[in-house]
Protein backbone atom coordinates (compact mmCIF):
# COMPACT_ATOMS: atom_id res chain seq x y z
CA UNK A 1 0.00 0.00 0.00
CA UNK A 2 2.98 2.73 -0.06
CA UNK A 3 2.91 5.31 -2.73
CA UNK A 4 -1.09 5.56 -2.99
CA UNK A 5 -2.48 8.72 -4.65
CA UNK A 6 -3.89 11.42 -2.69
CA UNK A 7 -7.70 10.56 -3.80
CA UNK A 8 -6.74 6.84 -2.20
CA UNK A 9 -5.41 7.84 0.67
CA UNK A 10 -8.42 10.47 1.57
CA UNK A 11 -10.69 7.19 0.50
CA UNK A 12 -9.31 4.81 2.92
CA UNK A 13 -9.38 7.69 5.58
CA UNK A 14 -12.53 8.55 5.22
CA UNK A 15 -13.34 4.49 6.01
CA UNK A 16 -11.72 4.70 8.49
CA UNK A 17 -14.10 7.24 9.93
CA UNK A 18 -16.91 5.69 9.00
CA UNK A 19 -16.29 2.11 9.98
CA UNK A 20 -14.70 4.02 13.45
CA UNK A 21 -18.58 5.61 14.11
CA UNK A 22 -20.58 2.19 13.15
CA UNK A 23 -18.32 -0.09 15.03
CA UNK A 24 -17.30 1.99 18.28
CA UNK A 25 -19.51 2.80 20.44
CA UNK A 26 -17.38 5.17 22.37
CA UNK A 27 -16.22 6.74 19.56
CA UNK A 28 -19.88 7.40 18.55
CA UNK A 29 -20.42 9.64 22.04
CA UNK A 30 -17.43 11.35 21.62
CA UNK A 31 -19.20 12.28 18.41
CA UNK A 32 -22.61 12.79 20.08
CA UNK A 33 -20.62 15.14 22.97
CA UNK A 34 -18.62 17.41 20.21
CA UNK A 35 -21.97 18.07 18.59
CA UNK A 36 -23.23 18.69 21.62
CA UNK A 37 -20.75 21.00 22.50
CA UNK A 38 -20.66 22.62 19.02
CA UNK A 39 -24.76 23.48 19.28
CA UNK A 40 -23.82 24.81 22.66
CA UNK A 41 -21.21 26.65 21.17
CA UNK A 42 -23.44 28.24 18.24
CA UNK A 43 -26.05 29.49 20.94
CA UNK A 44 -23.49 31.32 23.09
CA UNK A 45 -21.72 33.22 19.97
CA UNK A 46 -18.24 32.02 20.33
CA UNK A 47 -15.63 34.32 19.48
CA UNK A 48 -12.90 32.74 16.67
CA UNK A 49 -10.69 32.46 19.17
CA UNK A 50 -12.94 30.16 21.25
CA UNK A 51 -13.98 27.97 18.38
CA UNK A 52 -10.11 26.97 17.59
CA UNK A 53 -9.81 26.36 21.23
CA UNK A 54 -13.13 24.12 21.46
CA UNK A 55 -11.96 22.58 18.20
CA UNK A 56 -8.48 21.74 18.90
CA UNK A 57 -9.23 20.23 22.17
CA UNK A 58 -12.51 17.97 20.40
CA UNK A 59 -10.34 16.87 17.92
CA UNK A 60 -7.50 15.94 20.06
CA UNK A 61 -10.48 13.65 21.80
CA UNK A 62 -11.40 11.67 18.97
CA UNK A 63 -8.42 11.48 17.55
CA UNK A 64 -6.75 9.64 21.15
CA UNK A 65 -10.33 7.45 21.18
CA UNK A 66 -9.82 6.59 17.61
CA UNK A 67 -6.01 5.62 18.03
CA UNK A 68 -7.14 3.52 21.66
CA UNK A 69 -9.57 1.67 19.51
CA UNK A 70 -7.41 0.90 16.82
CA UNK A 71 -4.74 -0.23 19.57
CA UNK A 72 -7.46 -2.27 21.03
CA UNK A 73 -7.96 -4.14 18.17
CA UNK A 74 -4.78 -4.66 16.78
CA UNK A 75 -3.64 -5.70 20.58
CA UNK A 76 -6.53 -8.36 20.15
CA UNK A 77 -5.79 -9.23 17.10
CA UNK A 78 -2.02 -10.28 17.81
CA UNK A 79 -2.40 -11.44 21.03
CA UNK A 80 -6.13 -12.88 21.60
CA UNK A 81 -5.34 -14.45 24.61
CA UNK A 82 -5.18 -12.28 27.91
CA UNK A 83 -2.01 -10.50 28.65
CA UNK A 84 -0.57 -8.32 31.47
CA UNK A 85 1.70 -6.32 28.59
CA UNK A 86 -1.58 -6.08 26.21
CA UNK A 87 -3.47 -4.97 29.41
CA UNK A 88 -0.88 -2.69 30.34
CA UNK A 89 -1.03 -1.16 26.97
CA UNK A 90 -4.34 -0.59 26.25
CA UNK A 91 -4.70 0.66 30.09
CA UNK A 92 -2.45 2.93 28.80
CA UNK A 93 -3.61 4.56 25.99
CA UNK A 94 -7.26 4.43 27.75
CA UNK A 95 -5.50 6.83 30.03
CA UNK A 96 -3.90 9.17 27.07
CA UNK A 97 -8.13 9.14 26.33
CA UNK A 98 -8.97 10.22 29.89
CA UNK A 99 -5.92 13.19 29.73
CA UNK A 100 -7.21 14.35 26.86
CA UNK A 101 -10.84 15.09 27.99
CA UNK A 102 -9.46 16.31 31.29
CA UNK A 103 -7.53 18.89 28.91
CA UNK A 104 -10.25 19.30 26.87
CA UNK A 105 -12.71 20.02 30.17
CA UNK A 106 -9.68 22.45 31.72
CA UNK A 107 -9.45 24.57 28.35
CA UNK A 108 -13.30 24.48 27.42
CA UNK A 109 -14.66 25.55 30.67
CA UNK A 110 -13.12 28.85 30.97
CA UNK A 111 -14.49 29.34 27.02
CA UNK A 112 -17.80 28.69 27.96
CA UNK A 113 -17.76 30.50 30.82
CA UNK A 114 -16.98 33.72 29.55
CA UNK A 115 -19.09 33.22 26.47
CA UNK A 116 -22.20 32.22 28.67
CA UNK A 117 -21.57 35.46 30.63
CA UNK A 118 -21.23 37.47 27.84
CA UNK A 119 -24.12 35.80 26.11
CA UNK A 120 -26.64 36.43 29.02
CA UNK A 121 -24.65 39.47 30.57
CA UNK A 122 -25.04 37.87 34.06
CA UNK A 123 -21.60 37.35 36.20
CA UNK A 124 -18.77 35.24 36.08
CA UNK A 125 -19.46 33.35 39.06
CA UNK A 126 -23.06 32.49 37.89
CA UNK A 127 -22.07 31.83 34.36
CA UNK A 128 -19.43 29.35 35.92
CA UNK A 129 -22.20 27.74 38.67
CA UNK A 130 -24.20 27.19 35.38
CA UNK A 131 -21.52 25.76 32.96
CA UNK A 132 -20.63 23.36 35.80
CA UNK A 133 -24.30 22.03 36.60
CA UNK A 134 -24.78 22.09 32.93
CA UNK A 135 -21.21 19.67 33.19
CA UNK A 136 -22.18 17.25 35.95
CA UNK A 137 -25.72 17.52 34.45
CA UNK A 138 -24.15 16.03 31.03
CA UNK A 139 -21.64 13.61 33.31
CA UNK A 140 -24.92 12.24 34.92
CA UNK A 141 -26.62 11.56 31.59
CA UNK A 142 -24.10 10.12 29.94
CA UNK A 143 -23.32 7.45 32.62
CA UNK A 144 -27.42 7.03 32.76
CA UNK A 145 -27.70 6.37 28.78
CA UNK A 146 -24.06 4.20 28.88
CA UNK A 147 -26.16 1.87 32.22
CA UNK A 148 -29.48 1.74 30.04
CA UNK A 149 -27.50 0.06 26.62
């Protein structure tokens, strides 16, 4: 497969994504949570500045879910029996996951504070009471709808 045109190569990417949402079902809610975020986003009035922060951070997500998946399979695929070092790995790069959203939560809140009290011209300190219910509101849900499937 080396030297593949550029219309391949965009092909086989775009597969990827598309077998990555049907197949994987966590990469399908960190799909669900970026548009989410992104409708959230559009009703506050983000500033440019805001949207390449919530965007960098989103994609930085789903990329690390994507690449733990594809670890998870491969690591299955080599080694089907279980392993402490295959553990160990994909422990690890479920980890690299969690970091990332933990960056992602640490950059985004401040964005959405500020644009929430911008938005509604109310203070900081209420727009951040409200972006954090609205937070442990969407934690709650999310670990309601994953007990439910």
């Amino acid at each position: 497969m080396k030297n593949l045109r550029l219309a391949d190569s965009f092909r086989i990417a775009v597969k990827g994504l598309k077998n990555a949402f049907l197949r994987e079902y966590h990469i399908r809610v960190a799909f669900f949570l970026v548009l989410a975020l992104f409708l959230y986003s559009l009703v506050l009035g983000l500033t440019l500045r805001e949207w390449l922060v919530l965007v960098t951070f989103s994609s930085l997500v789903v990329c690390l879910e994507m690449i733990n998946s594809a670890l998870e399979k491969l690591a299955d695929a080599v080694h089907p029996d279980w392993s402490e070092q295959v553990g160990f790995a994909k422990d690890l790069a479920a980890g690299a996951v969690l970091v990332s959203i933990g960056a992602a939560a640490a950059a985004g809140l401040p964005v959405y504070v500020s644009a929430f009290s911008r938005r509604f011209s109310v203070s900081w300190t209420y727009s951040l009471f409200v972006n954090l219910g609205l937070l442990i509101l969407g934690i709650v849900l999310l670990f309601v709808w994953d007990f439910r499937r």
